[in-house]
C-alpha atoms as a PDB file:
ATOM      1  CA  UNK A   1       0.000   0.000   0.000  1.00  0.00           C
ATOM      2  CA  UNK A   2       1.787   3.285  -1.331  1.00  0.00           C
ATOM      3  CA  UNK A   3       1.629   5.818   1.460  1.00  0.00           C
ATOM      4  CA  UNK A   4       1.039   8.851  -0.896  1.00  0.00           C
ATOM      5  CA  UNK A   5      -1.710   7.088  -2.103  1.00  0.00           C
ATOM      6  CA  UNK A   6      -3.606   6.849   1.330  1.00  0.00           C
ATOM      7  CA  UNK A   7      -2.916  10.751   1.791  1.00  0.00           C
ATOM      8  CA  UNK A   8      -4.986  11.059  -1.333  1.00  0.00           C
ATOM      9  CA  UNK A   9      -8.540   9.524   0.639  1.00  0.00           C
ATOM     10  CA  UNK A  10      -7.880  11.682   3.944  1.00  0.00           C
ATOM     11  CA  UNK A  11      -7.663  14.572   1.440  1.00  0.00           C
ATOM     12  CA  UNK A  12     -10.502  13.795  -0.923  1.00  0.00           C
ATOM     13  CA  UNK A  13     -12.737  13.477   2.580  1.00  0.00           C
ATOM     14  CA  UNK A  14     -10.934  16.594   4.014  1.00  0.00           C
ATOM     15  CA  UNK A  15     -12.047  18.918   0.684  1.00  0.00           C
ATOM     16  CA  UNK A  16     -15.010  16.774  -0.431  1.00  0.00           C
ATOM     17  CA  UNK A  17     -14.055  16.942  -4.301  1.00  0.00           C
ATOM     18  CA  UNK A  18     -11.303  15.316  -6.446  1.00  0.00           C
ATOM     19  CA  UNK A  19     -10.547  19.326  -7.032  1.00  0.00           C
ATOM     20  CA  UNK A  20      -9.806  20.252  -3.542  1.00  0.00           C
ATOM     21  CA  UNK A  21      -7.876  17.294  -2.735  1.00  0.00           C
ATOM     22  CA  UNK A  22      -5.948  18.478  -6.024  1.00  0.00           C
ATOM     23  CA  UNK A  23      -5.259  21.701  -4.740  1.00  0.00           C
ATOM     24  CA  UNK A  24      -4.212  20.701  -1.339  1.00  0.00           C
ATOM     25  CA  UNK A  25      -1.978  17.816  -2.291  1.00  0.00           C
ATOM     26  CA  UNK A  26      -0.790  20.259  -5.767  1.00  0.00           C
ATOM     27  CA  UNK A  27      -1.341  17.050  -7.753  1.00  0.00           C
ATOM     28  CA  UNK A  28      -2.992  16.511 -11.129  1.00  0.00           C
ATOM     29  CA  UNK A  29      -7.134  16.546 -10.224  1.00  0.00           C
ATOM     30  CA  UNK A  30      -6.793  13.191 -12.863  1.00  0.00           C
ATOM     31  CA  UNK A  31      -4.407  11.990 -10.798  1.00  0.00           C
ATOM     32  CA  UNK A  32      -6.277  12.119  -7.904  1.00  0.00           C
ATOM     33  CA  UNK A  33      -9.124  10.575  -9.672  1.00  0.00           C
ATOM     34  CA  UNK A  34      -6.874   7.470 -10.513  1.00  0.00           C
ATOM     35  CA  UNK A  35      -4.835   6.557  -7.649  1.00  0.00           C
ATOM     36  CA  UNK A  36      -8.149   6.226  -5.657  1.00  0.00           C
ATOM     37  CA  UNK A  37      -9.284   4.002  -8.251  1.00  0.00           C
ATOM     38  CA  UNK A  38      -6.191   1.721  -7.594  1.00  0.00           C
ATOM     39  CA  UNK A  39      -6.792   1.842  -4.014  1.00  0.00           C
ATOM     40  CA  UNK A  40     -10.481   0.431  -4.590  1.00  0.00           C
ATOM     41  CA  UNK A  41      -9.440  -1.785  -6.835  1.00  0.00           C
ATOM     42  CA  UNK A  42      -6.805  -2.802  -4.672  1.00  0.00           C
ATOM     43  CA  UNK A  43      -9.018  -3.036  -1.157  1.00  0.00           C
ATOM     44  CA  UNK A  44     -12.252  -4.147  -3.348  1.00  0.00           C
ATOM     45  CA  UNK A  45     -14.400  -1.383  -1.611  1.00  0.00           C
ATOM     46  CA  UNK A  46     -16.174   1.718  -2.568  1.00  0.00           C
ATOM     47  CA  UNK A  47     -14.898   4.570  -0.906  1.00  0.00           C
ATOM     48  CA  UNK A  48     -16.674   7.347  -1.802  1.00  0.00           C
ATOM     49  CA  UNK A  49     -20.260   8.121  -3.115  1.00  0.00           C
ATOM     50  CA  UNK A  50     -21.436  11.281  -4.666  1.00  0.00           C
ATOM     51  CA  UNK A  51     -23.562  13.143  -2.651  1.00  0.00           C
ATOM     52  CA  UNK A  52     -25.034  16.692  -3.573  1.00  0.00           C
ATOM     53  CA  UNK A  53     -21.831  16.923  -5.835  1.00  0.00           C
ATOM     54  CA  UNK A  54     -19.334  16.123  -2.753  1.00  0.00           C
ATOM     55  CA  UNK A  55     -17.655  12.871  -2.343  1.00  0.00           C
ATOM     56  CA  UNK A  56     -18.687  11.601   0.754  1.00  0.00           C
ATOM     57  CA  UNK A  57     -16.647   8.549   2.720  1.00  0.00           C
ATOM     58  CA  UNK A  58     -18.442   5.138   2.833  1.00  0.00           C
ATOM     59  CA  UNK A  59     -18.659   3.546   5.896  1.00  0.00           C
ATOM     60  CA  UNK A  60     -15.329   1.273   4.379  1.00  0.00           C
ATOM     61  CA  UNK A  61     -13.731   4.026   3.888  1.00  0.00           C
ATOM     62  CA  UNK A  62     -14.047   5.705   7.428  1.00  0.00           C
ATOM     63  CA  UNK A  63     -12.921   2.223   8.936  1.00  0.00           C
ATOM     64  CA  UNK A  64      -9.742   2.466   6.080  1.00  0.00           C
ATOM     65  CA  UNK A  65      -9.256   6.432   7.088  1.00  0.00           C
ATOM     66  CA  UNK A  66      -9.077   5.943  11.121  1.00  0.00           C
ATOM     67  CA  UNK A  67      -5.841   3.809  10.292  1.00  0.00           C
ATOM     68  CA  UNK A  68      -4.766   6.299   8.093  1.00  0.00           C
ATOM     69  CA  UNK A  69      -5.255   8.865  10.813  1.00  0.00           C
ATOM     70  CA  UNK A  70      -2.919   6.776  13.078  1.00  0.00           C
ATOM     71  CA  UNK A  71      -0.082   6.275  10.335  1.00  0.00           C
ATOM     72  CA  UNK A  72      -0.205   9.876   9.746  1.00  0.00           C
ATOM     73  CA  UNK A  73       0.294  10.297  13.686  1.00  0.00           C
ATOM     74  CA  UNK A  74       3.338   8.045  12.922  1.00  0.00           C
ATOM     75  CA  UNK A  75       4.906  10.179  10.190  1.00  0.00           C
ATOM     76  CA  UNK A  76       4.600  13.364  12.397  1.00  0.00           C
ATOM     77  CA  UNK A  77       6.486  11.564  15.240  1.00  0.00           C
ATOM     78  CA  UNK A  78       8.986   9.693  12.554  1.00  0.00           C
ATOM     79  CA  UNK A  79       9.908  13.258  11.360  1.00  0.00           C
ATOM     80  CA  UNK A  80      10.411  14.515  14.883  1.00  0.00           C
ATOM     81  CA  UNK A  81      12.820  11.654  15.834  1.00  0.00           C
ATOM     82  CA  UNK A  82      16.086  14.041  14.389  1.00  0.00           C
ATOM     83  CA  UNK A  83      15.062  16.466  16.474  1.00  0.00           C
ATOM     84  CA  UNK A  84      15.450  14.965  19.483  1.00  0.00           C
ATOM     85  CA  UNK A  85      18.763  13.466  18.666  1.00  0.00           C
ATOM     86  CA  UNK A  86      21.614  14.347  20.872  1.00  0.00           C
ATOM     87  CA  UNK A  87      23.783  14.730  17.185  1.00  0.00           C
ATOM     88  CA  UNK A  88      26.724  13.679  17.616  1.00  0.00           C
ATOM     89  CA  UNK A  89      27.259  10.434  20.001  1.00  0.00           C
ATOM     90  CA  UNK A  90      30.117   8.386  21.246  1.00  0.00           C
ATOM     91  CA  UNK A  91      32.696   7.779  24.037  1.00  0.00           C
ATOM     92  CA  UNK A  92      36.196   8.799  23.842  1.00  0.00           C
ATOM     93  CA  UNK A  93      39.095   8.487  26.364  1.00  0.00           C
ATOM     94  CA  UNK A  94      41.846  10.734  26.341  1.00  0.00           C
ATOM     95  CA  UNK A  95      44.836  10.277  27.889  1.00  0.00           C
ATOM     96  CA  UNK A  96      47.190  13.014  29.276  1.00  0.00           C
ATOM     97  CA  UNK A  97      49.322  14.165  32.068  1.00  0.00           C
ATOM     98  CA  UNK A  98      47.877  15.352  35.346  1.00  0.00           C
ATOM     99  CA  UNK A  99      48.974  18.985  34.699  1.00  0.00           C
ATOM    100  CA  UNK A 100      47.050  18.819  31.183  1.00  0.00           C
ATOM    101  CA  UNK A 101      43.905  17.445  31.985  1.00  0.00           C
ATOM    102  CA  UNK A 102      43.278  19.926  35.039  1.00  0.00           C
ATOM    103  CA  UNK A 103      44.998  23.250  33.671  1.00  0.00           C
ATOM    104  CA  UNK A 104      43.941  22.913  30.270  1.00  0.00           C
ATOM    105  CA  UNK A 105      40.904  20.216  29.502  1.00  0.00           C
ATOM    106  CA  UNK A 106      38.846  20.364  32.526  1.00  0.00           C
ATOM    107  CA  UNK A 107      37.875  24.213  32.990  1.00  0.00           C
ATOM    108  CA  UNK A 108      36.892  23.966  29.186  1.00  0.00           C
ATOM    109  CA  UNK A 109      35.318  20.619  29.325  1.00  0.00           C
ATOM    110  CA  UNK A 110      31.565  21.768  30.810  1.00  0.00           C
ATOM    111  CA  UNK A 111      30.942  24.063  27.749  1.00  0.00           C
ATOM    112  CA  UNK A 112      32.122  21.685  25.011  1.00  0.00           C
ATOM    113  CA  UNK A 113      29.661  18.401  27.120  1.00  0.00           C
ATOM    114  CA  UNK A 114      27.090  20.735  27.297  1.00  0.00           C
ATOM    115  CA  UNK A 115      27.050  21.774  23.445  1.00  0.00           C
ATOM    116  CA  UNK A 116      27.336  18.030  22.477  1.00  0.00           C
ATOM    117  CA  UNK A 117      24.894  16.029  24.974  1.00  0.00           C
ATOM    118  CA  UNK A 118      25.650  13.050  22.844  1.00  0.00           C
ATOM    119  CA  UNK A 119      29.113  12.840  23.743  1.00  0.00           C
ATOM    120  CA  UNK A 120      31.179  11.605  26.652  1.00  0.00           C
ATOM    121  CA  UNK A 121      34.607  11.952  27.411  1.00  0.00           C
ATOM    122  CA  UNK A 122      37.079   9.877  29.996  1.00  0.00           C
ATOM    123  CA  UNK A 123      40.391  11.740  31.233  1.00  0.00           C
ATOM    124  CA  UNK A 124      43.192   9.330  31.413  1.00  0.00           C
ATOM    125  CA  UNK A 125      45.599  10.841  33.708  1.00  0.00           C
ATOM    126  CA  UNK A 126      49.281   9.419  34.407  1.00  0.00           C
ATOM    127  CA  UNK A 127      52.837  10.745  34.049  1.00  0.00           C
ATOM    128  CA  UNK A 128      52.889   7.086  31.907  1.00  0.00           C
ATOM    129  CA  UNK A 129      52.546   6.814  28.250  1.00  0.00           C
ATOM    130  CA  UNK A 130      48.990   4.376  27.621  1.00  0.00           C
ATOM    131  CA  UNK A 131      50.043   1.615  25.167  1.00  0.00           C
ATOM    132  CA  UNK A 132      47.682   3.016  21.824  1.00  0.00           C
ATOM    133  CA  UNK A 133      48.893  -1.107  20.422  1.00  0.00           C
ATOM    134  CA  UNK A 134      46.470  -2.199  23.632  1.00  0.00           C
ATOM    135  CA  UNK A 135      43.944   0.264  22.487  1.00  0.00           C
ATOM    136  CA  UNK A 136      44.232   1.775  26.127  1.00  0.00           C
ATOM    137  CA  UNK A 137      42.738   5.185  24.819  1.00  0.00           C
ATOM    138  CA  UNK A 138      41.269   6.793  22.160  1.00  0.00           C
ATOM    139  CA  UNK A 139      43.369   9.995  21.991  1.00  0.00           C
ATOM    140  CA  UNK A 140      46.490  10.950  23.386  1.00  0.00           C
ATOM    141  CA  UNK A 141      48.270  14.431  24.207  1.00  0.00           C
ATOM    142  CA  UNK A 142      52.154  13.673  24.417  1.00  0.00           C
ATOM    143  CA  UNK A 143      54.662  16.443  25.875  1.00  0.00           C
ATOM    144  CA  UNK A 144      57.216  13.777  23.586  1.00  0.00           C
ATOM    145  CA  UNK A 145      56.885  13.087  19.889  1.00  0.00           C
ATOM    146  CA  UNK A 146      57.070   9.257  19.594  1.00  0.00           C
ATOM    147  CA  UNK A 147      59.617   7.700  17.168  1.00  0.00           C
ATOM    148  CA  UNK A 148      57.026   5.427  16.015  1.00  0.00           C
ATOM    149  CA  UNK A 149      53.461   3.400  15.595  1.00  0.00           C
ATOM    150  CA  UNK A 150      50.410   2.987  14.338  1.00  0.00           C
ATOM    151  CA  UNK A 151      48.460   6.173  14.899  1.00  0.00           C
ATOM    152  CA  UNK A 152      47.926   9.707  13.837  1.00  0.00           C
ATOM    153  CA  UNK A 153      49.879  12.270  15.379  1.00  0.00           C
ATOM    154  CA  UNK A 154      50.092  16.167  14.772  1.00  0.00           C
ATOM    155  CA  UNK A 155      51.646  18.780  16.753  1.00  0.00           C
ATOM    156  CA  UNK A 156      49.138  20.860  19.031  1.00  0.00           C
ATOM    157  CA  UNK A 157      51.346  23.423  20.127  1.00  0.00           C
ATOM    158  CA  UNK A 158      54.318  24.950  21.166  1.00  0.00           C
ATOM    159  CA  UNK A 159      54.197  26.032  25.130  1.00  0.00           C
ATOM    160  CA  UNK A 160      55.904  28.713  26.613  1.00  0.00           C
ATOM    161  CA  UNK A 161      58.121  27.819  29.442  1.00  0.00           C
ATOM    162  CA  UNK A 162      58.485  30.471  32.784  1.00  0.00           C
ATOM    163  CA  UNK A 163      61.913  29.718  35.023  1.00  0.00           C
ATOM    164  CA  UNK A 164      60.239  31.096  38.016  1.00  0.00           C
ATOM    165  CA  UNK A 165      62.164  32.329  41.150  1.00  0.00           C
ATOM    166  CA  UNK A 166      61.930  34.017  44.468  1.00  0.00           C
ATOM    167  CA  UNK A 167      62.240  37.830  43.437  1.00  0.00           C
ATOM    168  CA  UNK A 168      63.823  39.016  46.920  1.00  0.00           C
ATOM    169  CA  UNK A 169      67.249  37.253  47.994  1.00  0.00           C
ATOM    170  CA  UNK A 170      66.546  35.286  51.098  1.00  0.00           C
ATOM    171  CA  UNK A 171      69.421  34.777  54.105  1.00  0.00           C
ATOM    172  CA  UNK A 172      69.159  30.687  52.759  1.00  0.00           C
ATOM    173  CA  UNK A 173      69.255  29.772  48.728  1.00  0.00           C
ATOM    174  CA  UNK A 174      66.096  28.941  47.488  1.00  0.00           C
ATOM    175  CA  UNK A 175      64.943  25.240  47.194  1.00  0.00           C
ATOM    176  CA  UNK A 176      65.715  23.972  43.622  1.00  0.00           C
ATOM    177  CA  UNK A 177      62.812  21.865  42.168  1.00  0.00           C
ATOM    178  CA  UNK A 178      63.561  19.417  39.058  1.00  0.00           C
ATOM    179  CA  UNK A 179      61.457  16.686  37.454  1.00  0.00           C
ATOM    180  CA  UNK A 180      62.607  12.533  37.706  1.00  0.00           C
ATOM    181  CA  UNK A 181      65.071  10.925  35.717  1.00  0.00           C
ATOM    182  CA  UNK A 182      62.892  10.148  33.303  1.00  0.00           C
ATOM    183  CA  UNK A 183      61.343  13.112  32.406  1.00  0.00           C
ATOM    184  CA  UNK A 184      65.104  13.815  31.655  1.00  0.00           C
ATOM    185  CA  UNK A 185      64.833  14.601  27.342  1.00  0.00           C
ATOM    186  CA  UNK A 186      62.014  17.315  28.332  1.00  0.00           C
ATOM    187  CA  UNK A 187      63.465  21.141  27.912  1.00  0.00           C
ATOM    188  CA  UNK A 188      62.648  21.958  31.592  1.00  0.00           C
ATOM    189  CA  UNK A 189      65.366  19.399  32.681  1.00  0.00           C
ATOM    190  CA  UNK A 190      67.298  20.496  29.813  1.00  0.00           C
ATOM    191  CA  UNK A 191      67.530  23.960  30.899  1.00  0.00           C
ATOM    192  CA  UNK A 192      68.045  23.019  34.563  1.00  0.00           C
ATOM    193  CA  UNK A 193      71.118  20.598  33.585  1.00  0.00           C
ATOM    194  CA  UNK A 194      72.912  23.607  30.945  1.00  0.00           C
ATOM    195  CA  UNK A 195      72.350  26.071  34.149  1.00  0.00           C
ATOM    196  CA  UNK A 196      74.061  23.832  36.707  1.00  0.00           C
ATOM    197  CA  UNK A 197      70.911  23.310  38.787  1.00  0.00           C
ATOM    198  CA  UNK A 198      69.858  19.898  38.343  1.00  0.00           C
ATOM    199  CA  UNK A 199      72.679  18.558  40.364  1.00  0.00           C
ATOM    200  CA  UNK A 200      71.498  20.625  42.855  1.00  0.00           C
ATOM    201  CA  UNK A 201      67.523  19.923  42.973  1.00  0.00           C
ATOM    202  CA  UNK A 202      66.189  18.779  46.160  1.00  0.00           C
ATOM    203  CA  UNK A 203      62.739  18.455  45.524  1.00  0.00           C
ATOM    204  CA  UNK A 204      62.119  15.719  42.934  1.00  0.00           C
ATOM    205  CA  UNK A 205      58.396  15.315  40.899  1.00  0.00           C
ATOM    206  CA  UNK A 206      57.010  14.479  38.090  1.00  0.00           C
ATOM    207  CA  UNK A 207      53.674  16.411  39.063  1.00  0.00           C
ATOM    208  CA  UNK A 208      53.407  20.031  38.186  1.00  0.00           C
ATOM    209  CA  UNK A 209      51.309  20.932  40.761  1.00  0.00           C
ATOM    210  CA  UNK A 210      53.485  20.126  43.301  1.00  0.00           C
ATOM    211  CA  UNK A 211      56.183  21.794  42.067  1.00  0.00           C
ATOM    212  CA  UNK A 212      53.994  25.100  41.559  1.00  0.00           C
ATOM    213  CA  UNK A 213      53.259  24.654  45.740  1.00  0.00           C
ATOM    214  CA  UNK A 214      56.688  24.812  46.303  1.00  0.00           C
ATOM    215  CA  UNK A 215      57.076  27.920  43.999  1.00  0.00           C
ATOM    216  CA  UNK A 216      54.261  29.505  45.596  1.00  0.00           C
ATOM    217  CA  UNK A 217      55.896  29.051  49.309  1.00  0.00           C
ATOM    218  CA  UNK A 218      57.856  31.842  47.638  1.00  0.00           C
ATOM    219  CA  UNK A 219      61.336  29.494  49.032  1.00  0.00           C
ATOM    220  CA  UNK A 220      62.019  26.966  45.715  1.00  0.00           C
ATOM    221  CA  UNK A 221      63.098  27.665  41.923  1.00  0.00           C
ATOM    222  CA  UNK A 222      61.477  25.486  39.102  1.00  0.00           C
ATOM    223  CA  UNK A 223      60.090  26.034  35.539  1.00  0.00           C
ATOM    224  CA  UNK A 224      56.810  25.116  34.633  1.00  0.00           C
ATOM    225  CA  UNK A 225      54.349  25.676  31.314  1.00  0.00           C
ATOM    226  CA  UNK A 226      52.706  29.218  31.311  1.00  0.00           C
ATOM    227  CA  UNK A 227      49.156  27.457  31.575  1.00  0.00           C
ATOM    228  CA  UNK A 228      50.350  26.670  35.211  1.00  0.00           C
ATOM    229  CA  UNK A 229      51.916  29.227  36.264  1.00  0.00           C
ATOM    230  CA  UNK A 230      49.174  32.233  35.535  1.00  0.00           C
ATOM    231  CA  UNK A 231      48.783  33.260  38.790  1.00  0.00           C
ATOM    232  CA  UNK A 232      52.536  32.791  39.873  1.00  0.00           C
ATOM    233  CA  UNK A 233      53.655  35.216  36.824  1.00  0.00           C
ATOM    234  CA  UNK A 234      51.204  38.399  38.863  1.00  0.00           C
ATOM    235  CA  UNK A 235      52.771  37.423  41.995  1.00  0.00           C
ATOM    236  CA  UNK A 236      55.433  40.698  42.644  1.00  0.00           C
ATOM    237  CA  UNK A 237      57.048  38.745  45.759  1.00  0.00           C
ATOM    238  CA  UNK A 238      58.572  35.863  42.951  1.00  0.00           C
ATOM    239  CA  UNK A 239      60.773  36.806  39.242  1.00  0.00           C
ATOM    240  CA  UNK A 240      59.795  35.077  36.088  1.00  0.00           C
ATOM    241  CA  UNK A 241      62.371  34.642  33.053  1.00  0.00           C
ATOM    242  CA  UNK A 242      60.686  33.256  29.809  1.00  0.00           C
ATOM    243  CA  UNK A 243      63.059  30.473  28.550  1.00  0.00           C
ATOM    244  CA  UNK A 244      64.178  30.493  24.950  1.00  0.00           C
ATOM    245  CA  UNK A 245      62.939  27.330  23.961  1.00  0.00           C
ATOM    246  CA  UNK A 246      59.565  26.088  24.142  1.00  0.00           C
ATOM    247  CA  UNK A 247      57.962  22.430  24.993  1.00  0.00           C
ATOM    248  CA  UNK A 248      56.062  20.714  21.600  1.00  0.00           C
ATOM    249  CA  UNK A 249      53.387  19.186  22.492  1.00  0.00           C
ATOM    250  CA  UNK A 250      51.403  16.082  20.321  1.00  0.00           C
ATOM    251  CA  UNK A 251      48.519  14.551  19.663  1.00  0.00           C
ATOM    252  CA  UNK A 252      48.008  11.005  19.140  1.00  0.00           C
ATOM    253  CA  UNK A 253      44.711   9.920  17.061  1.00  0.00           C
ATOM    254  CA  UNK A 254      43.604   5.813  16.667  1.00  0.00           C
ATOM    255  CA  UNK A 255      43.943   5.761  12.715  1.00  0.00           C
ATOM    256  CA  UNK A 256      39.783   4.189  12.731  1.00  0.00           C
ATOM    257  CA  UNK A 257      38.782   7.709  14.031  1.00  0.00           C
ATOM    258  CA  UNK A 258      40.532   9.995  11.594  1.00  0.00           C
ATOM    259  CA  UNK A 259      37.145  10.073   9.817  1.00  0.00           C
ATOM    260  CA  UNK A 260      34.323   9.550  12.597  1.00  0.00           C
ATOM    261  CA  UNK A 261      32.768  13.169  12.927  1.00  0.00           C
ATOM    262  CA  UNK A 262      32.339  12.640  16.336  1.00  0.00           C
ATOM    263  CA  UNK A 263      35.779  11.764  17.178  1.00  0.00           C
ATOM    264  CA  UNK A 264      36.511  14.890  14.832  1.00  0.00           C
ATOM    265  CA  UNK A 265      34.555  17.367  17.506  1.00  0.00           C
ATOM    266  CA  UNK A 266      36.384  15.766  20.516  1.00  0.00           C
ATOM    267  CA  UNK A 267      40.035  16.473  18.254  1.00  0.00           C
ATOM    268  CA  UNK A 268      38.894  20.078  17.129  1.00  0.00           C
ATOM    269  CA  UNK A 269      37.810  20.624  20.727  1.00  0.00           C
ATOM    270  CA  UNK A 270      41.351  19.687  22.383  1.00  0.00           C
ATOM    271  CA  UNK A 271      42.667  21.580  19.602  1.00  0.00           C
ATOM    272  CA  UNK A 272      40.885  24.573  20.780  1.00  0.00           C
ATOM    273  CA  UNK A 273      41.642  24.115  24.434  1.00  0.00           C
ATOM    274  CA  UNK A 274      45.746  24.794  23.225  1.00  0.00           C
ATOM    275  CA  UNK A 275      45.140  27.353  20.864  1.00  0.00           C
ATOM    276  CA  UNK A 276      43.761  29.249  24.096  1.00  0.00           C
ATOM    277  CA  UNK A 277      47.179  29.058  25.981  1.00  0.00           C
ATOM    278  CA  UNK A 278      48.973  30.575  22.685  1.00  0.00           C
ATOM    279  CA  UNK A 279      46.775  33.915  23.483  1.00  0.00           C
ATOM    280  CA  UNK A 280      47.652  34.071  27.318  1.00  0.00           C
END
């Protein structure tokens, strides 16, 4: 049973001639004429009789019109269903170092969940690479470039680095703060090692908010990224000396999601999160 065709008797009872229902539909009035005489032919009832020159519904055809009454309550709620679709769905872990996911992703993540209700994201946090060969996460934001594997990767940014230092001298030296062995290849412990001072660290971390405590005690010396170190760079009482060279930082994309548009929205939207620190 052709669907169109139905709409045809609901109209030709709505307008009471094969003209109306011509008008209403913008069909051929022949064609109207027509495709009700295939649905007759096709149910083997009458479903109209002339009547004072209207066409008026057999008792048939009011039994055949109350079903077409309900599938035309199904079309309306059929054509409603893409409007209450959340758009774009899926889950996507992302993995990242402590310092990332609570300087940079979190304070930004509220807008970006609440603009995509279809979406979910998990924050994989750990100074430890995931294994992307385990399929451990999704994405990945890397302060390294790897040498190697079976991924995407891009470069997200550069990040300014801030060698930040009590501005007053003190009547005992400063405590010297320096990340593990091996964070060792990063610039931060590259700069500390050309300067002398990573000899001479005595507090040890791989966690940049403890290092930024012990910078804010106003008695230590470390570096950290300018999207940790905001408030310590309007702090008078403690010297900040931009370093010349900055830390790269990548992204690492599961090769199956380079096309998935909703993997696409969670990469543009980490993209955007580090295009903000490049304006600070």
């Amino acid at each position: 049973m052709n669907w169109d065709d139905l709409r045809i008797v609901a109209a030709v009872r709505d307008e009471g001639t094969y003209a109306g229902a011509s008008a209403r539909l913008r069909i051929d009035e022949t064609t109207v004429g027509r495709r009700l005489a295939r649905i007759e032919r096709a149910l083997g009832l009458r479903l109209f009789e002339a009547v004072d020159g209207l066409r008026k519904p057999t008792r048939q055809c009011e039994t055949v019109l109350a079903h077409v009454q309900a599938m035309a309550g199904h079309v309306a709620e059929i054509n409603k269903v893409s409007e209450s679709l959340p758009g774009l769905t899926g889950r996507f872990r992302i993995a990242s170092t402590n310092a990332v996911a609570e300087e940079l992703l979190s304070p930004r993540a509220g807008d970006f969940l609440a603009g995509n209700p279809g979406l979910s994201i998990q924050l994989l946090t750990s100074s430890e690479n995931v294994k992307f060969s385990r399929w451990e996460a999704d994405l990945a934001i890397r302060l390294r470039k790897p040498d190697k594997g079976d991924f995407t990767i891009s470069k997200l940014a550069e990040v300014r680095l801030y060698l930040i230092e009590p501005a007053a001298e003190a009547d005992v030296d400063p405590v010297i703060c320096g990340y593990s062995d091996e964070l060792g290849a990063i610039p931060e412990s590259q700069y500390l090692k050309a300067k002398g001072l990573h000899q001479r660290a005595r507090c040890i971390s791989d966690n940049v908010r403890v290092i930024r405590r012990m910078i804010g005690s106003h008695q230590a010396v470390g570096i950290l990224p300018e999207y940790s170190c905001q408030e310590l760079l309007a702090d008078r009482r403690l010297r900040a000396t931009l370093l010349p060279r900055r830390r790269d930082v990548w992204l690492l994309v599961q090769n199956h999601l380079k096309r998935d548009p909703a993997a696409r929205a969670v990469i543009d939207w980490v993209r955007d999160c580090f295009q903000e620190i490049s304006k600070l």
